[in-house]
N, C-alpha and C. Protein backbone atom coordinates (compact mmCIF):
# COMPACT_ATOMS: atom_id res chain seq x y z
N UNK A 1 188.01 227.76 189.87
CA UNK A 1 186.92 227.72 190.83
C UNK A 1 186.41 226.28 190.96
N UNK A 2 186.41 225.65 192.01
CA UNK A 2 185.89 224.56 192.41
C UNK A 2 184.64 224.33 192.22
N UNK A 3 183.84 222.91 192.07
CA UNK A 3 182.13 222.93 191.65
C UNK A 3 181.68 222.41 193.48
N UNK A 4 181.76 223.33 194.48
CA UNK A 4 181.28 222.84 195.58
C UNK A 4 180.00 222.70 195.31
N UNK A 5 179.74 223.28 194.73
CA UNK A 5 177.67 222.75 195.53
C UNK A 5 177.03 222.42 193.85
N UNK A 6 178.24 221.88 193.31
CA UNK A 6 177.79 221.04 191.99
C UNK A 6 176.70 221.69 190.98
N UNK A 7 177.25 222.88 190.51
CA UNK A 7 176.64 223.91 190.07
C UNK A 7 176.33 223.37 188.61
N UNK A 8 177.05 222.27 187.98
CA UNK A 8 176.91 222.26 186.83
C UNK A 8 176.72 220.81 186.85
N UNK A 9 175.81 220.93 185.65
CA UNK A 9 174.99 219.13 185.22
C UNK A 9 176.06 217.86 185.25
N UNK A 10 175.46 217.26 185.70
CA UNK A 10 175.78 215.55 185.72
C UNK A 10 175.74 214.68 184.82
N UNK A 11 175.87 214.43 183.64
CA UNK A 11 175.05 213.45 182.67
C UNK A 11 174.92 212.09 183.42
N UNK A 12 174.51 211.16 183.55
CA UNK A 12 174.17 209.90 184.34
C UNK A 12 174.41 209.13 182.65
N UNK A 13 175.15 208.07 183.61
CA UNK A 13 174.87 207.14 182.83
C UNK A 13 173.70 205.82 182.67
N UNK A 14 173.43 205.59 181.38
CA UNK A 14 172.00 204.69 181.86
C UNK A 14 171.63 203.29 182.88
N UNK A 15 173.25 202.80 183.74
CA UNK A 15 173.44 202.17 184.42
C UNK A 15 173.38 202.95 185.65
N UNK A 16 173.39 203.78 185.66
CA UNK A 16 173.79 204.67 187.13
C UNK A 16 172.04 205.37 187.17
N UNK A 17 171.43 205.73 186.21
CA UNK A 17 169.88 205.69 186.07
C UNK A 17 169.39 205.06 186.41
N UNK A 18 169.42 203.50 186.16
CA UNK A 18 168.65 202.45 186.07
C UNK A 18 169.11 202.21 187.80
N UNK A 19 169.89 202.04 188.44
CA UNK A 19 170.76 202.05 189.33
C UNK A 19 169.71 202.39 190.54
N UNK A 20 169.79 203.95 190.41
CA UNK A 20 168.55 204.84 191.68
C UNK A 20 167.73 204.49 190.92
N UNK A 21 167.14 204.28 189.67
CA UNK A 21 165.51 203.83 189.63
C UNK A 21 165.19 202.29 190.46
N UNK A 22 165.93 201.74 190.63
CA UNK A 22 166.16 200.53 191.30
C UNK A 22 165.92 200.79 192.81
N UNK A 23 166.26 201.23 193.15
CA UNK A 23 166.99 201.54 194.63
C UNK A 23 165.45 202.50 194.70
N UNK A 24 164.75 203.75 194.36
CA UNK A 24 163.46 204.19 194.89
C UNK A 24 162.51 203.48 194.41
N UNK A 25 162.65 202.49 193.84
CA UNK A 25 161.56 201.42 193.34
C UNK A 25 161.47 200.34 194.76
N UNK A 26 163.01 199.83 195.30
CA UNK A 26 162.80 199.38 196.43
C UNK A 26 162.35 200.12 197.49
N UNK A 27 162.62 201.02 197.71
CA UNK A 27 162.80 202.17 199.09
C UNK A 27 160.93 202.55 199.31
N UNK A 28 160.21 202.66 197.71
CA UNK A 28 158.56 202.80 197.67
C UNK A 28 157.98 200.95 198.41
N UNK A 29 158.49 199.76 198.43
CA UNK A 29 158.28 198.91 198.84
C UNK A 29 158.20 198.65 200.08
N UNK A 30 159.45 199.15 200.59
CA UNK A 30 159.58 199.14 202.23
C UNK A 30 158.42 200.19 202.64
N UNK A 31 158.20 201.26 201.89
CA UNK A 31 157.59 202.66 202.55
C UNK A 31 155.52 202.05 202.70
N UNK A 32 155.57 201.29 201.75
CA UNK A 32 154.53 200.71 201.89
C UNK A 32 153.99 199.66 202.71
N UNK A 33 155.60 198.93 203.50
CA UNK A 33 155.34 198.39 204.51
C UNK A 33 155.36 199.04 205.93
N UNK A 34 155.63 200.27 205.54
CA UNK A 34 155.93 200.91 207.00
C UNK A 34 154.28 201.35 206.91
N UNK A 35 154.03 201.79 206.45
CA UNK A 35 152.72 201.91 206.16
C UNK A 35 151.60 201.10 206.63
N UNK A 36 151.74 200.24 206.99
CA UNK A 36 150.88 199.01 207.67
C UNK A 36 150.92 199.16 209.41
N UNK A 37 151.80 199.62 209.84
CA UNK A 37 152.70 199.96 211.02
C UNK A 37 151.51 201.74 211.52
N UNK A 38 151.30 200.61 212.67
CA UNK A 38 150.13 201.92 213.56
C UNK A 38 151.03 203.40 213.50
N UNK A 39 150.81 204.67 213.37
CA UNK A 39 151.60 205.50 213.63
C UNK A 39 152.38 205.62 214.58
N UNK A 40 153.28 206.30 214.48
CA UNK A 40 154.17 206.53 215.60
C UNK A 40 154.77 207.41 215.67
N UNK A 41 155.71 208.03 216.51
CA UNK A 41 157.56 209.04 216.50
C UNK A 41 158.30 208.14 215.68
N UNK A 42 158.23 206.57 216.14
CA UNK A 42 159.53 205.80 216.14
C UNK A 42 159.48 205.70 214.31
N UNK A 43 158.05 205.34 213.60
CA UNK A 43 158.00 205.02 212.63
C UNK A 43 157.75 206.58 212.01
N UNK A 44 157.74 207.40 212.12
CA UNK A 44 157.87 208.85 211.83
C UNK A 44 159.42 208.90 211.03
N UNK A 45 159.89 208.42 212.42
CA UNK A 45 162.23 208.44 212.21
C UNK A 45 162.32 207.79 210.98
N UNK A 46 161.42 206.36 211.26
CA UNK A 46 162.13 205.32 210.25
C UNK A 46 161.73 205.88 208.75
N UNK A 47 160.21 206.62 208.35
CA UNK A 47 160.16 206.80 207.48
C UNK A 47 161.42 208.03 206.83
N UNK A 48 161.20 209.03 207.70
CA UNK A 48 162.53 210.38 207.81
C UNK A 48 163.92 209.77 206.86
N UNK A 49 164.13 208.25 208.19
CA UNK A 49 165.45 207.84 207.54
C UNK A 49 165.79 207.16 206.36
N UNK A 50 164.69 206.63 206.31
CA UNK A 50 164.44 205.58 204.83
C UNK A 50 164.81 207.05 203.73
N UNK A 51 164.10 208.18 203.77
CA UNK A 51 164.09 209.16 202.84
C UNK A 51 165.84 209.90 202.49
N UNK A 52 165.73 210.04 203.85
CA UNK A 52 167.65 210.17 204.01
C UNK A 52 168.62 209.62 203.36
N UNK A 53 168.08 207.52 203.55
CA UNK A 53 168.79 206.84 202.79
C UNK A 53 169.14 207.24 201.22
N UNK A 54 167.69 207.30 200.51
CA UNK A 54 167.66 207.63 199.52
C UNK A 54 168.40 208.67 199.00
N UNK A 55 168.16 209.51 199.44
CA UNK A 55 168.79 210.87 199.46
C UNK A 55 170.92 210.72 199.11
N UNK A 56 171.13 210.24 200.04
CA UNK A 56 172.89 209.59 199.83
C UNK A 56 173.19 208.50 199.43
N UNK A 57 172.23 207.89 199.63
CA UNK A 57 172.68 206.83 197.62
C UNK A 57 172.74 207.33 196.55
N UNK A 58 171.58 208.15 196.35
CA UNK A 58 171.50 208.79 195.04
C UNK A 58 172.86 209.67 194.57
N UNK A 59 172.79 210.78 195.88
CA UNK A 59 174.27 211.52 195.74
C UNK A 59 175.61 210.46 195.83
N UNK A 60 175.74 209.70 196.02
CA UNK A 60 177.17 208.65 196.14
C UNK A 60 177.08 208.24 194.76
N UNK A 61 175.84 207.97 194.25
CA UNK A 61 175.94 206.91 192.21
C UNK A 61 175.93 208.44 191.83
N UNK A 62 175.45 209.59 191.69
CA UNK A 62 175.79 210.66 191.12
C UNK A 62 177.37 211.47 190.99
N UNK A 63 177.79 210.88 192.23
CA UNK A 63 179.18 212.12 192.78
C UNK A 63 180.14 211.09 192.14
N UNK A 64 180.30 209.75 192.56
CA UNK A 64 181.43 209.07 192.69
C UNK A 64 180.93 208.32 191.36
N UNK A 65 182.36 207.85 190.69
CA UNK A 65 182.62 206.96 189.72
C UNK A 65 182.74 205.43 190.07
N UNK A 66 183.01 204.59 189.07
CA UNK A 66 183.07 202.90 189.44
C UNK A 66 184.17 203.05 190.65
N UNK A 67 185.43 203.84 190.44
CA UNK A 67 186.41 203.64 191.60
C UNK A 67 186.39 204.10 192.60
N UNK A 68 185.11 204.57 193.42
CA UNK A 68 184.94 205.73 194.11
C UNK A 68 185.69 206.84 194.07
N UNK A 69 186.03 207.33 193.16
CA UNK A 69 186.96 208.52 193.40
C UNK A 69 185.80 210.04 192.90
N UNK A 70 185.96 210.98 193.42
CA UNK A 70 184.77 211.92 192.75
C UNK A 70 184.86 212.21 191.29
N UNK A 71 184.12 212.69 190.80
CA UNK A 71 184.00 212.70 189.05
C UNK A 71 184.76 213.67 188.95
């Protein structure tokens, strides 16, 4: 049986931790500059997408190894 929807734990390594703690440590920086930015739709998207970003980085340092190949 295949792990499609990754049913079973990940261990991370503490480089691949430190990695996305990096990356939503930046992503809270930008979000705080969007934040300055009168409301909008447009800045609505950008925040949406910024979150998105996050979202498939995280899964790409989780899924894939140093060689990109899946774990």
């Amino acid at each position: 049986m295949s792990d499609t929807f990754k049913i079973e734990y990940v261990k991370l390594s503490d480089e691949k931790t430190n990695l996305i703690t990096r990356i939503k440590l930046t992503a809270e920086l930008l979000e705080d500059l969007f934040n300055t930015v009168e409301s909008s739709r447009e800045l609505s998207l950008a925040k949406t997408n910024l979150e998105q970003s996050i979202m498939w980085a995280t899964k790409a340092i989780v899924l894939f190894n140093e060689k990109g190949c899946s774990e």
